[in-house]
C-alpha atoms as a PDB file:
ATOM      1  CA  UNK A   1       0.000   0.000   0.000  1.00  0.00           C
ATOM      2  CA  UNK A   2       2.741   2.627  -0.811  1.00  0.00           C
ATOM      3  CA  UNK A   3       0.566   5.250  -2.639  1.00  0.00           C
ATOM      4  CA  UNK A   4      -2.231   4.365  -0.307  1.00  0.00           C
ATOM      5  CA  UNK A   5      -2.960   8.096   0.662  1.00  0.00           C
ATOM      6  CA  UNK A   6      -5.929   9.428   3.175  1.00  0.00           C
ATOM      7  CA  UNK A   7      -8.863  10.748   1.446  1.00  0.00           C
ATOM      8  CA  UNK A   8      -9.478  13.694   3.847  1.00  0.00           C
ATOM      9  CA  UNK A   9      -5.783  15.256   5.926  1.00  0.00           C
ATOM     10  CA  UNK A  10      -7.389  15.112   9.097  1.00  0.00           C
ATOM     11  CA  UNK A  11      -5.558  13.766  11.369  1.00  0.00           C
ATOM     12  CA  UNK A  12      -5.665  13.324  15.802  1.00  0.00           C
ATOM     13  CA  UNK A  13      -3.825  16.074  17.437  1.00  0.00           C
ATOM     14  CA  UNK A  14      -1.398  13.351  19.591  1.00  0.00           C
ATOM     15  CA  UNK A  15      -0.026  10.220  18.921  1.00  0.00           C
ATOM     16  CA  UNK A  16      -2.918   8.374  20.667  1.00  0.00           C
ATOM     17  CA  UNK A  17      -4.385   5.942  17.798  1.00  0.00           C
ATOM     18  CA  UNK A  18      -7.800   5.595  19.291  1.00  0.00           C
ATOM     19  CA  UNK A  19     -10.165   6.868  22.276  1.00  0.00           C
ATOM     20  CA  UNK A  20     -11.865   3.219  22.723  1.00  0.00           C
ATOM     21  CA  UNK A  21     -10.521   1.964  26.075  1.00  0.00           C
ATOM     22  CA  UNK A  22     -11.490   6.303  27.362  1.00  0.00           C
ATOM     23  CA  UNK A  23     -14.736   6.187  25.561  1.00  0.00           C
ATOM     24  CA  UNK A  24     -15.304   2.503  27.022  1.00  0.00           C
ATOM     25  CA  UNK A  25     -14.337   3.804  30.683  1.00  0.00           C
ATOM     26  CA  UNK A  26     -16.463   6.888  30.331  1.00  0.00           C
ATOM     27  CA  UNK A  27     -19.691   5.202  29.002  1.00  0.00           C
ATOM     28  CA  UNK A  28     -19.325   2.504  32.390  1.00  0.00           C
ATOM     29  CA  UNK A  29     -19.152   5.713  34.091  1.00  0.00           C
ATOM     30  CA  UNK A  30     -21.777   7.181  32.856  1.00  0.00           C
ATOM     31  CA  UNK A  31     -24.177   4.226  33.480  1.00  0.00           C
ATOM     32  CA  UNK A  32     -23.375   3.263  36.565  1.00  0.00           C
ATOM     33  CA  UNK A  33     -24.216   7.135  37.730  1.00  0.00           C
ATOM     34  CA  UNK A  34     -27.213   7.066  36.030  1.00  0.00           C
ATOM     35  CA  UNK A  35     -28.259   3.949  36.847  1.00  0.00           C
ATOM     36  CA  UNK A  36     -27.833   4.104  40.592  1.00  0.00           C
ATOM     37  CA  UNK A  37     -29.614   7.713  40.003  1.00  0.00           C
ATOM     38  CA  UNK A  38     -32.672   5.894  38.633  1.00  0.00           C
ATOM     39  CA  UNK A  39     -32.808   3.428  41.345  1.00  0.00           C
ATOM     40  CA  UNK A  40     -33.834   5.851  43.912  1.00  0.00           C
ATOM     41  CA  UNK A  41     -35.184   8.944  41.673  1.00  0.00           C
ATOM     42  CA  UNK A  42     -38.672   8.743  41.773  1.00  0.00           C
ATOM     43  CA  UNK A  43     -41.304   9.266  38.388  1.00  0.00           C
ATOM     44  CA  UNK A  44     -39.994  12.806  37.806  1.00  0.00           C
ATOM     45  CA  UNK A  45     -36.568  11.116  36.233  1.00  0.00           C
ATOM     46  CA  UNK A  46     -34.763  13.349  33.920  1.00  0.00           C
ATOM     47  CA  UNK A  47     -31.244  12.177  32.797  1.00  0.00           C
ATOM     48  CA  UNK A  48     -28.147  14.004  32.948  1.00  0.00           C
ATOM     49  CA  UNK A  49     -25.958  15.398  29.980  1.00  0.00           C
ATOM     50  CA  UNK A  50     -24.003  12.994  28.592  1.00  0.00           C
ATOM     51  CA  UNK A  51     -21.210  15.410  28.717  1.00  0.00           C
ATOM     52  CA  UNK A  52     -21.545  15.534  32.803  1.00  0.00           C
ATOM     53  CA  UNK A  53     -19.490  12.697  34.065  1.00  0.00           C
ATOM     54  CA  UNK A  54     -16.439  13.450  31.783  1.00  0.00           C
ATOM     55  CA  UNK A  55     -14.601  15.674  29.413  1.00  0.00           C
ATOM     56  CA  UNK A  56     -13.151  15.493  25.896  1.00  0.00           C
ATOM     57  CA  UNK A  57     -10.091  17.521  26.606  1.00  0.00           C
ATOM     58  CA  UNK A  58      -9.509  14.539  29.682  1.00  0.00           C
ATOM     59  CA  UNK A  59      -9.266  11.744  27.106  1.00  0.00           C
ATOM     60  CA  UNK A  60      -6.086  10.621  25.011  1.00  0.00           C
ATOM     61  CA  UNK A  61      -7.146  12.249  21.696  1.00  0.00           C
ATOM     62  CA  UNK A  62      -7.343  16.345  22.119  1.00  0.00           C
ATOM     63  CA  UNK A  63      -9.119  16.989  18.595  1.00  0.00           C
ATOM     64  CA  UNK A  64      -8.288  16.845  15.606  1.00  0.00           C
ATOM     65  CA  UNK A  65      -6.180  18.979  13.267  1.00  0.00           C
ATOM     66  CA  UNK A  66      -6.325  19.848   9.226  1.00  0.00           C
ATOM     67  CA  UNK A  67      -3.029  19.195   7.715  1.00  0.00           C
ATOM     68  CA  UNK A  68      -3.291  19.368   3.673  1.00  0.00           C
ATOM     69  CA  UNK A  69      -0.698  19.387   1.791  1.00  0.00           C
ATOM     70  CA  UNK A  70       2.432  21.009   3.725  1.00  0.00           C
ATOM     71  CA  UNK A  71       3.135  17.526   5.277  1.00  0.00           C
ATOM     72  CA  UNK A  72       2.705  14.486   3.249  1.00  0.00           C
ATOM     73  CA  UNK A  73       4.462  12.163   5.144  1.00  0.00           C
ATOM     74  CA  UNK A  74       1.063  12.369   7.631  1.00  0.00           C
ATOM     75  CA  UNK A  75      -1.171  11.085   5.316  1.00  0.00           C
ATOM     76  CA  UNK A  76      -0.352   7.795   4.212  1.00  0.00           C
ATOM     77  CA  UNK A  77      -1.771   4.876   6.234  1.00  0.00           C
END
């Protein structure tokens, strides 16, 4: 795959490859809160923000960044 090039020169700000095992450990998080929340909430139930219990900046992957053409070398796969 040597001319194998990425379609769009987008690319994760750090060398993190993926979020999974952050998103994974967030979303347990997440449902054990609201879970134990909804145990003892009575009928009036209203869920909190999925964006309560963590934060994007916390996990691995900071954003992502355009890079076009100045530096070729970060698009191949």
């Amino acid at each position: 795959m040597s001319r194998s090039r990425r379609k769009t020169p987008i690319r994760g700000i750090t060398t993190a490859e993926t979020e999974a095992e952050d998103k994974a450990i967030w979303h347990r998080r997440h449902r054990r809160i609201e879970d134990a929340r909804l145990k003892t909430a009575g009928p009036d139930f209203v869920a909190h923000h999925r964006n309560q219990h963590s934060s994007t900046w916390v996990m691995d992957k900071d954003g992502k960044q355009y890079f076009g053409s100045r530096y070729p070398e970060l698009l191949r796969k």
